[in-house]
C-alpha atoms as a PDB file:
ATOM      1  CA  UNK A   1      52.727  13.258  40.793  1.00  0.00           C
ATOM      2  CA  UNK A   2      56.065  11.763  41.133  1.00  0.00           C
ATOM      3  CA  UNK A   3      56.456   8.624  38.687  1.00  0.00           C
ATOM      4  CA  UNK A   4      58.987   6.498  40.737  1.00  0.00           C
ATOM      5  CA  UNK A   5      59.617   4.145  37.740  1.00  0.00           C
ATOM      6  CA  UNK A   6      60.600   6.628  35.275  1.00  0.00           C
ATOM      7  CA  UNK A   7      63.149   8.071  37.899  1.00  0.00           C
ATOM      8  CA  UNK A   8      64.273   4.925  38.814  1.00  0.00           C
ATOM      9  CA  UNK A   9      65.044   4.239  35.198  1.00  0.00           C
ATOM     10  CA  UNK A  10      66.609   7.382  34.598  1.00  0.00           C
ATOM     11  CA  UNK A  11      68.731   6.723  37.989  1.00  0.00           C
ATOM     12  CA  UNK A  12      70.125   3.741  36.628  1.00  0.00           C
ATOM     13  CA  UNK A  13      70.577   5.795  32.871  1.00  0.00           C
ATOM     14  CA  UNK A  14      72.761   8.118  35.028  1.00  0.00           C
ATOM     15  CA  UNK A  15      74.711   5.419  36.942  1.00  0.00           C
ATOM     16  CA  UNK A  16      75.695   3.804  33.277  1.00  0.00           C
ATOM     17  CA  UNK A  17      76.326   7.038  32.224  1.00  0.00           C
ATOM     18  CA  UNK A  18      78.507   7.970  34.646  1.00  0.00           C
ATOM     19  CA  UNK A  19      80.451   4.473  33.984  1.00  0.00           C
ATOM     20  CA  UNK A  20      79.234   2.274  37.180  1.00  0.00           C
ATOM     21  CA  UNK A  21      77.622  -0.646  37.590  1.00  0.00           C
ATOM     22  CA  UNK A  22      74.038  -0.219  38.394  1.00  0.00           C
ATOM     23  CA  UNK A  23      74.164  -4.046  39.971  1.00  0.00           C
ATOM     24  CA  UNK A  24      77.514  -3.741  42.643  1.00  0.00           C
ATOM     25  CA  UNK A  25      75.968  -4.197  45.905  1.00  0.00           C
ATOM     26  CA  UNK A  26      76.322  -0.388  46.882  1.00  0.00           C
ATOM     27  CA  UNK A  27      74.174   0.480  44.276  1.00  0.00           C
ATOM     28  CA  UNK A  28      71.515  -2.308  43.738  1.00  0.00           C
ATOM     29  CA  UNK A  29      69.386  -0.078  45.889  1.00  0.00           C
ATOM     30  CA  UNK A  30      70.238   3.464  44.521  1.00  0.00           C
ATOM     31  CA  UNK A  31      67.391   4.010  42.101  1.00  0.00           C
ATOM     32  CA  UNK A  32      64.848   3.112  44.338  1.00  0.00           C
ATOM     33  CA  UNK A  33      65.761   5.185  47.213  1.00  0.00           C
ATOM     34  CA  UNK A  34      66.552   7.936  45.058  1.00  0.00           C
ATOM     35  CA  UNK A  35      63.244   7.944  43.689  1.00  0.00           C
ATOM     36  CA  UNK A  36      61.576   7.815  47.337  1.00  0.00           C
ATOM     37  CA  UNK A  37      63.714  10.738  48.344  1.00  0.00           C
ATOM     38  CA  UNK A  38      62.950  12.878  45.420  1.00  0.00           C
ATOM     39  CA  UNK A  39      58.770  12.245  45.946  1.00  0.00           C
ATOM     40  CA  UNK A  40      59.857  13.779  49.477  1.00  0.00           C
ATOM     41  CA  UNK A  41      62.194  16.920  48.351  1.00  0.00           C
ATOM     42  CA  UNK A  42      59.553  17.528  45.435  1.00  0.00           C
ATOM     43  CA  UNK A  43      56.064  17.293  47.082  1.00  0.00           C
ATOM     44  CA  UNK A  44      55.735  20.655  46.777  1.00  0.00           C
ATOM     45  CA  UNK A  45      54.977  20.581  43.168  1.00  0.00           C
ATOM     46  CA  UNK A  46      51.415  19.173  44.534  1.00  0.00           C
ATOM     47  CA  UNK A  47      50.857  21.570  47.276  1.00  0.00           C
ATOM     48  CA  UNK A  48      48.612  24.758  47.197  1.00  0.00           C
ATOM     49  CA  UNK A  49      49.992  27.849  49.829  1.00  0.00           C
ATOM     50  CA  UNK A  50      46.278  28.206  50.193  1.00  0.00           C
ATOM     51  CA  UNK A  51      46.089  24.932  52.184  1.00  0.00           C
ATOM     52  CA  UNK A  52      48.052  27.019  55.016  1.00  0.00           C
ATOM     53  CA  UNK A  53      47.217  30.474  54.421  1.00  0.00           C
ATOM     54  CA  UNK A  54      43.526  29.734  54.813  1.00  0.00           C
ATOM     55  CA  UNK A  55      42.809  29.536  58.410  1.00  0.00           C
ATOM     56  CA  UNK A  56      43.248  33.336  60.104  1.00  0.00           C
ATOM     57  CA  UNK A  57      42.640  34.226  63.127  1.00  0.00           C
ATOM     58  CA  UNK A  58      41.384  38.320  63.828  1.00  0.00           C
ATOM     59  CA  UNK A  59      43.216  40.831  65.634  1.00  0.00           C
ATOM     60  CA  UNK A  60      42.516  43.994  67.307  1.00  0.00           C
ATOM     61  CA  UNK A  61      45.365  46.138  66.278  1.00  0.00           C
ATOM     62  CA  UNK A  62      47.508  45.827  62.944  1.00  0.00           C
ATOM     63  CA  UNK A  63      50.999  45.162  64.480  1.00  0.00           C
ATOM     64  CA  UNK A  64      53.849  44.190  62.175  1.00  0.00           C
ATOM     65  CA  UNK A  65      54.755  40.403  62.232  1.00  0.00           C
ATOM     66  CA  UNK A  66      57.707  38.781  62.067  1.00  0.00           C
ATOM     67  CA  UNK A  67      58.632  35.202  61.193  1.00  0.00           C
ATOM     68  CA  UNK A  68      62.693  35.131  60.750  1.00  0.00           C
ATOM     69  CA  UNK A  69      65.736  32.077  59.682  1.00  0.00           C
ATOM     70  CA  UNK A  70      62.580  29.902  58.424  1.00  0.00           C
ATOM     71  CA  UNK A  71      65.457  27.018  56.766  1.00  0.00           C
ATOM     72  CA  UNK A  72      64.586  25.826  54.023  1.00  0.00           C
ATOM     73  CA  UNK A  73      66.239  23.281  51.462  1.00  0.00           C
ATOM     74  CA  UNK A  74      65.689  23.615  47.970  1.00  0.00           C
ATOM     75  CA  UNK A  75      66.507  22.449  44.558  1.00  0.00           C
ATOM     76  CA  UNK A  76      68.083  24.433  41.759  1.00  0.00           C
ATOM     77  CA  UNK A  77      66.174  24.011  38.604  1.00  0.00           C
ATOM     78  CA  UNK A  78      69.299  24.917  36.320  1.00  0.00           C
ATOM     79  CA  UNK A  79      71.592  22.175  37.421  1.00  0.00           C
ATOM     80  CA  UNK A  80      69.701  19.893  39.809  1.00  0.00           C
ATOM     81  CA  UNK A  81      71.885  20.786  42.311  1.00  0.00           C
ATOM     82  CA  UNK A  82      70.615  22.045  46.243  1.00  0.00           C
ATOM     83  CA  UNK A  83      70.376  25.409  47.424  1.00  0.00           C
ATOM     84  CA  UNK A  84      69.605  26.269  51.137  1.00  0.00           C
ATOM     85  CA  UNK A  85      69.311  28.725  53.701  1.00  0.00           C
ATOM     86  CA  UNK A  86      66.842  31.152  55.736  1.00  0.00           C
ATOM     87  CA  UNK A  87      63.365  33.025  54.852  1.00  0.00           C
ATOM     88  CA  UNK A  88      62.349  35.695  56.543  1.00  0.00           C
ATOM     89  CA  UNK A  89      58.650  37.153  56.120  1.00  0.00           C
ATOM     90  CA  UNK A  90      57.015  40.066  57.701  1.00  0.00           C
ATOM     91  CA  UNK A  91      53.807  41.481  56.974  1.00  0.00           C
ATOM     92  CA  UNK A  92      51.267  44.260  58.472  1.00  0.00           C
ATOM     93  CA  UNK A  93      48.128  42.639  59.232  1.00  0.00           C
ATOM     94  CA  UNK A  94      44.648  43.776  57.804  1.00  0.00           C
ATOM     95  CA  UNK A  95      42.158  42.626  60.918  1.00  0.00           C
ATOM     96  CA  UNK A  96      43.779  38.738  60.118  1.00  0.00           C
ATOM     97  CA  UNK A  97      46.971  37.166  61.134  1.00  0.00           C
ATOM     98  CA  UNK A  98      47.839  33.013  60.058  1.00  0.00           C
ATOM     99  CA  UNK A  99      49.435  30.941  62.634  1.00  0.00           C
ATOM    100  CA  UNK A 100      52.995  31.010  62.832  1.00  0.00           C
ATOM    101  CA  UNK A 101      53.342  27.717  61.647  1.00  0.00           C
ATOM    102  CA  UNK A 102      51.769  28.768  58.265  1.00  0.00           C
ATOM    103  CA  UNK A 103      54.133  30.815  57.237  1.00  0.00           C
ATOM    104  CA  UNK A 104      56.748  27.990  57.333  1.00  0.00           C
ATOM    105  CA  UNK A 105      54.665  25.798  56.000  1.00  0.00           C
ATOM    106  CA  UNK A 106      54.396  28.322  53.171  1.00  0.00           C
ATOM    107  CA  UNK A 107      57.650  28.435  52.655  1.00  0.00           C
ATOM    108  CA  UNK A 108      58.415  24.641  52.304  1.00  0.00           C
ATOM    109  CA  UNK A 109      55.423  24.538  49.457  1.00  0.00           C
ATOM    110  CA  UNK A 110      57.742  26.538  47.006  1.00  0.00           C
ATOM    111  CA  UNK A 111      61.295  25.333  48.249  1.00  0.00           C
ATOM    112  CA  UNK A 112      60.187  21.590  47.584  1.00  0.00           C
ATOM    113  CA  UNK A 113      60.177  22.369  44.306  1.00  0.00           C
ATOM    114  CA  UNK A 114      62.492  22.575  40.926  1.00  0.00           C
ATOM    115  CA  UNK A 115      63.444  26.292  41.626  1.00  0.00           C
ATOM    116  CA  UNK A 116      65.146  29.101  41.375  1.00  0.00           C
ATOM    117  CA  UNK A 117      65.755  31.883  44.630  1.00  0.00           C
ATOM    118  CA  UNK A 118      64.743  34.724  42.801  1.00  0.00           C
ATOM    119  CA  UNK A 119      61.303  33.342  41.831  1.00  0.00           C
ATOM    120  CA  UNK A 120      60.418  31.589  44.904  1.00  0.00           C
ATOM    121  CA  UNK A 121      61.290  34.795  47.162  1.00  0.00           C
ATOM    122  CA  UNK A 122      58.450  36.288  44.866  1.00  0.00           C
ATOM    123  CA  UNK A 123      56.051  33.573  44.947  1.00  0.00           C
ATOM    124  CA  UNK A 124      56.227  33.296  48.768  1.00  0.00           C
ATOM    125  CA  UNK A 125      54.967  37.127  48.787  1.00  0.00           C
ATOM    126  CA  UNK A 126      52.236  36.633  46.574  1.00  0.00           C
ATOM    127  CA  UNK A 127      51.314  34.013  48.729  1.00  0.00           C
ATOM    128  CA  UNK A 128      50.708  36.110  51.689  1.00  0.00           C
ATOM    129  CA  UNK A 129      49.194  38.434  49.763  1.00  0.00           C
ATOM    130  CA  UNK A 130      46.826  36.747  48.097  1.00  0.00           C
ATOM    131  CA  UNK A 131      45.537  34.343  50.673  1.00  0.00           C
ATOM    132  CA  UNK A 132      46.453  36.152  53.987  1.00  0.00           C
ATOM    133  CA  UNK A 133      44.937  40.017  52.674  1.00  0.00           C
ATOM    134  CA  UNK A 134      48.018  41.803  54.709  1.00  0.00           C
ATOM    135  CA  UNK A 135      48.416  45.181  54.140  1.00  0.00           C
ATOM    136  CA  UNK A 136      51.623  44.386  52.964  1.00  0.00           C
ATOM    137  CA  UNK A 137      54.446  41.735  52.996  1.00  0.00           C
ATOM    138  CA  UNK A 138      58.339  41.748  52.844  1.00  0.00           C
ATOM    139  CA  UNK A 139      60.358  38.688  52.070  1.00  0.00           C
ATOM    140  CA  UNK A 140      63.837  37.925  52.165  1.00  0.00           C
ATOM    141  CA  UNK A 141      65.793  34.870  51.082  1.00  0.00           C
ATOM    142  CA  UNK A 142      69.331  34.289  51.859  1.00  0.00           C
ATOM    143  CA  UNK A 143      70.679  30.752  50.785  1.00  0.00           C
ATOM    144  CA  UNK A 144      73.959  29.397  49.585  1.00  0.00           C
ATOM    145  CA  UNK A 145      73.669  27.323  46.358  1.00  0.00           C
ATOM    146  CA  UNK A 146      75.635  24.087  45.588  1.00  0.00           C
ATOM    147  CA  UNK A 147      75.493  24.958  42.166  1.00  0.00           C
ATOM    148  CA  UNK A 148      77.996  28.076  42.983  1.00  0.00           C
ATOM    149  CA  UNK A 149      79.948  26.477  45.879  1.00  0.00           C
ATOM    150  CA  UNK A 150      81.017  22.570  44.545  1.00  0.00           C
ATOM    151  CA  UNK A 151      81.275  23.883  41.034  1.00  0.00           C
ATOM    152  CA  UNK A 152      81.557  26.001  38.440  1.00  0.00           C
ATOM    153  CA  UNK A 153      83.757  29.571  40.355  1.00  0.00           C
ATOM    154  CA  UNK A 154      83.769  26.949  43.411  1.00  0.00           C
ATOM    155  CA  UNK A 155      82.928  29.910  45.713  1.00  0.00           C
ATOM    156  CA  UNK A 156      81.664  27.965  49.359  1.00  0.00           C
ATOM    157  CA  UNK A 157      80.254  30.337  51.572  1.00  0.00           C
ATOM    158  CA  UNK A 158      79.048  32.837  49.271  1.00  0.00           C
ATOM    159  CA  UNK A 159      75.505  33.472  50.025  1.00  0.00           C
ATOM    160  CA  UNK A 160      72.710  35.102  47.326  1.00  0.00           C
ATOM    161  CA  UNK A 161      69.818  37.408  49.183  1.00  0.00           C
ATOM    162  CA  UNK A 162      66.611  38.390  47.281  1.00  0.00           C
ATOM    163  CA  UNK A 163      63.782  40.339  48.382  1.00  0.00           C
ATOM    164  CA  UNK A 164      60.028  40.817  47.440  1.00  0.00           C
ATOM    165  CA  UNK A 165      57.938  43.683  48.679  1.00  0.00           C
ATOM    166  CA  UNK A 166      54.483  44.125  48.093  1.00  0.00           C
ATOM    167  CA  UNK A 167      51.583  46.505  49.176  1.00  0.00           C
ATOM    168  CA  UNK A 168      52.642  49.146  52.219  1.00  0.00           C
ATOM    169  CA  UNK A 169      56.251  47.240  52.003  1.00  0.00           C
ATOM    170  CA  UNK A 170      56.720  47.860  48.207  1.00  0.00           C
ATOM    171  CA  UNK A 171      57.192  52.264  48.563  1.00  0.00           C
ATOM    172  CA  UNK A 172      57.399  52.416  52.004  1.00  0.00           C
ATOM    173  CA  UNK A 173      60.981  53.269  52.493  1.00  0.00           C
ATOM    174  CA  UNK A 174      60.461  53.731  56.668  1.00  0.00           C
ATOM    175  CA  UNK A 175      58.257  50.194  56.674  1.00  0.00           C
ATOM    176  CA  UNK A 176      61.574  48.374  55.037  1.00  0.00           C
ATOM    177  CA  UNK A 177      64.425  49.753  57.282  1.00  0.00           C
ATOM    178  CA  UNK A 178      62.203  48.947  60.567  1.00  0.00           C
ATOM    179  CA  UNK A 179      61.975  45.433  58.842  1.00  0.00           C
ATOM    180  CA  UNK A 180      65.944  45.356  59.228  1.00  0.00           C
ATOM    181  CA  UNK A 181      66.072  46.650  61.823  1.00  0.00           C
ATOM    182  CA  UNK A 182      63.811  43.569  62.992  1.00  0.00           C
ATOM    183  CA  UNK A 183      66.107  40.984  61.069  1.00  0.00           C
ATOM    184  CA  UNK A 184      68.881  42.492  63.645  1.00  0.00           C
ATOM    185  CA  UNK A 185      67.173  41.671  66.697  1.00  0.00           C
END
């Protein structure tokens, strides 16, 4: 649960800190909407996957399924500092397929929170797996992170990709290249 008075606090800590004056007219304002916005970018720290993932819907064949550039906006838990970009999710169906929607929806539950790519690529898998039973899932994650483009090697338009493969995916060399070949389309 966000606590909006100890961020507004801190807001104003920063503001001090950073040698302006919390009370100039631009600023009066600042903490509180900061603190508003960050109960908004961080509500996924409340959310369960299994809230979407739940509700299935059963199929006759066991097709692979495709959800591709899912955006997403996240925040890097190492400097507090946005990272953003596309998920893509595929997974081979076990008699059950989720609404499309889910799998977004699924998505934004572990990018609205303090995270890092490589972790929440992996959590979105388990995810699927564990809620939606697939016989397998693939997951791909290509962002660009503020924390590598407005500082530190200053290097805009570099992008990071990570991947998570579970069940059929995971040794399924044939399975991963016709998911590529999918991400082409």
């Amino acid at each position: 649960m966000v606590d909006q008075k100890k961020i507004e606090q801190a807001v104003r800590l920063l503001l001090e800190g950073i040698g302006e004056d919390v009370n100039r007219e631009g600023l009066a304002d600042t903490p509180n909407r900061v603190a508003r916005m960050y109960e908004e970018l961080y509500r996924g720290m409340e959310e369960d996957a299994a809230l979407h993932l739940s509700k299935t819907f059963s199929v006759d064949s066991n097709e692979i399924v495709l959800e591709k550039d899912i955006t997403f906006y996240s925040t890097c838990e190492h400097h507090l500092m946005p990272f953003y970009g596309k998920a893509h999710i595929a997974y081979l169906p076990d008699g059950r397929v989720v609404g499309l929607s889910k799998l977004a929806r699924t998505v934004e539950v572990y990018a609205r929170r303090l995270q890092i790519q490589e972790q929440m690529t992996a959590q979105i898998a388990e995810a699927v797996m564990e809620h939606l039973r697939p016989q397998g899932v693939m997951v791909m994650v290509e962002a660009e992170h503020m924390c590598m483009t407005m500082r530190g090697v200053s290097k805009p338009g570099s992008r990071t990709v990570t991947m998570a493969a579970r069940g059929c995916f995971q040794d399924n060399p044939q399975l991963q290249q016709y998911f590529f070949e999918m991400l082409r389309r």
